[in-house]
Protein backbone atom coordinates (compact mmCIF):
# COMPACT_ATOMS: atom_id res chain seq x y z
CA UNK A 1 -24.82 23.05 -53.44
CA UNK A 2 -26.59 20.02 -51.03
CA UNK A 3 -23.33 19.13 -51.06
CA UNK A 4 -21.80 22.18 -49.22
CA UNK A 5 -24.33 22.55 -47.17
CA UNK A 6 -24.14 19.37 -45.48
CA UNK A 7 -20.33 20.12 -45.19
CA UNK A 8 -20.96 23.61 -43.50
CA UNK A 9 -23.58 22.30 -41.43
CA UNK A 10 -20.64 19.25 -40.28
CA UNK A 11 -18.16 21.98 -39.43
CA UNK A 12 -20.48 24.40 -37.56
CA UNK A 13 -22.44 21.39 -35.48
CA UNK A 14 -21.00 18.41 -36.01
CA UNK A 15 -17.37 19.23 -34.87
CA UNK A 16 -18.63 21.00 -31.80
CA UNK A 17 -20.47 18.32 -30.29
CA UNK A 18 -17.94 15.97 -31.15
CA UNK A 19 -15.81 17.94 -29.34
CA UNK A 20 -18.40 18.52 -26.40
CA UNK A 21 -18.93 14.84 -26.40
CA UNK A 22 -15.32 14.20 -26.11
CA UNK A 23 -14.78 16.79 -23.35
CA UNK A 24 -17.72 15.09 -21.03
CA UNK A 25 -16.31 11.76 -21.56
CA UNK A 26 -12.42 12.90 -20.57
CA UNK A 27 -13.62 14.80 -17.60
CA UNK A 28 -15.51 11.72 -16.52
CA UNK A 29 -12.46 9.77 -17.02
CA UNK A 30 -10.52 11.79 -14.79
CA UNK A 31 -12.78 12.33 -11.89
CA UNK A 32 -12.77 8.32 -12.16
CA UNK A 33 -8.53 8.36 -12.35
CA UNK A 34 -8.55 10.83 -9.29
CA UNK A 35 -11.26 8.91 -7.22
CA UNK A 36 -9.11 5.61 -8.15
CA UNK A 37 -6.03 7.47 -6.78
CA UNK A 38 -7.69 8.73 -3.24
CA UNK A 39 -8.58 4.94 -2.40
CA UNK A 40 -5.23 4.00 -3.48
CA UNK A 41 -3.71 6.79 -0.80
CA UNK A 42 -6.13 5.76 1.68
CA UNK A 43 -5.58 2.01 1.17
CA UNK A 44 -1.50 2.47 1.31
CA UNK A 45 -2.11 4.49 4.42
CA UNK A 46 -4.45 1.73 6.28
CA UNK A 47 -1.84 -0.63 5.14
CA UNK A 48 1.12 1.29 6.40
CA UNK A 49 -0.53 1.56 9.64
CA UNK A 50 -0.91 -1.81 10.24
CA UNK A 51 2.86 -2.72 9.04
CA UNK A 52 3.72 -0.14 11.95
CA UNK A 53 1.78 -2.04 14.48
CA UNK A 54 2.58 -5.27 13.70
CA UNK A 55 6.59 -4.13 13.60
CA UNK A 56 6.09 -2.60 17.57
CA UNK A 57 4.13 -5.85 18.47
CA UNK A 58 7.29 -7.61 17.13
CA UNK A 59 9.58 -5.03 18.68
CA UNK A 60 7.97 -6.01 22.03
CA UNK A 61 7.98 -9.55 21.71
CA UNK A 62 12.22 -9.31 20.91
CA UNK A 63 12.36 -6.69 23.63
CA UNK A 64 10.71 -9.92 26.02
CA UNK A 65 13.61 -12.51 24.47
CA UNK A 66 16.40 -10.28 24.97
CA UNK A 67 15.09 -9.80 29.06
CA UNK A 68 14.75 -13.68 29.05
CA UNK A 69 18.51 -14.43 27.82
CA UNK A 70 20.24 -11.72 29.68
CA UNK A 71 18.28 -12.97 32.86
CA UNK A 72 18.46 -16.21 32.46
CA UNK A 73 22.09 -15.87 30.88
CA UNK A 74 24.11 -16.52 33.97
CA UNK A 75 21.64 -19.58 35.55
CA UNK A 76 22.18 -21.04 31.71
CA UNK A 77 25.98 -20.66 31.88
CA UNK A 78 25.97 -22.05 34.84
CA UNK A 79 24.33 -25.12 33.67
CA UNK A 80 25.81 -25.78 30.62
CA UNK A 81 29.55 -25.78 32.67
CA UNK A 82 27.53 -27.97 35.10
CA UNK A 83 26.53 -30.75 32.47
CA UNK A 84 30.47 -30.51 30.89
CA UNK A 85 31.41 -31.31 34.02
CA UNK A 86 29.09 -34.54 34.55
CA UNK A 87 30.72 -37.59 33.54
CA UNK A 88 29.37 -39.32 29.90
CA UNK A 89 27.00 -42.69 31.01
């Protein structure tokens, strides 16, 4: 008889707050998963952000070459015919 009472008593407590117990500690798991995956967003974003301004910084700084060469394209032209044409020392 002790021994069936211990076993009802199990079932009808124990298995509840085992389960209760459980339940806490897998919702706290999750809220921890979710806040993990915001900073993740966030960080990806900041870091997407700064990719994009470092790629227009570097779009600029081409943007300044190309000017450069097709400016100075002709004048350099020029002078590399001019030292062809100067006789070798």
């Amino acid at each position: 008889m002790p021994g069936t009472v211990l076993g009802f008593f199990m079932i009808v407590v124990g298995i509840p707050v085992l389960a209760g117990i459980g339940y806490a500690a897998f919702e706290r798991w999750l809220k921890h998963k979710e806040k993990m995956a915001n900073a993740l967003a966030s960080q990806t974003a900041e870091k997407a952000a700064q990719y994009a301004a470092h790629t227009d910084r570097l779009e600029q700084r081409v943007r300044v070459l190309e000017r450069i060469v097709t400016d100075k394209g002709i004048d350099l032209s020029d002078e590399i015919e001019r030292l062809r044409d100067q006789p070798l020392n």
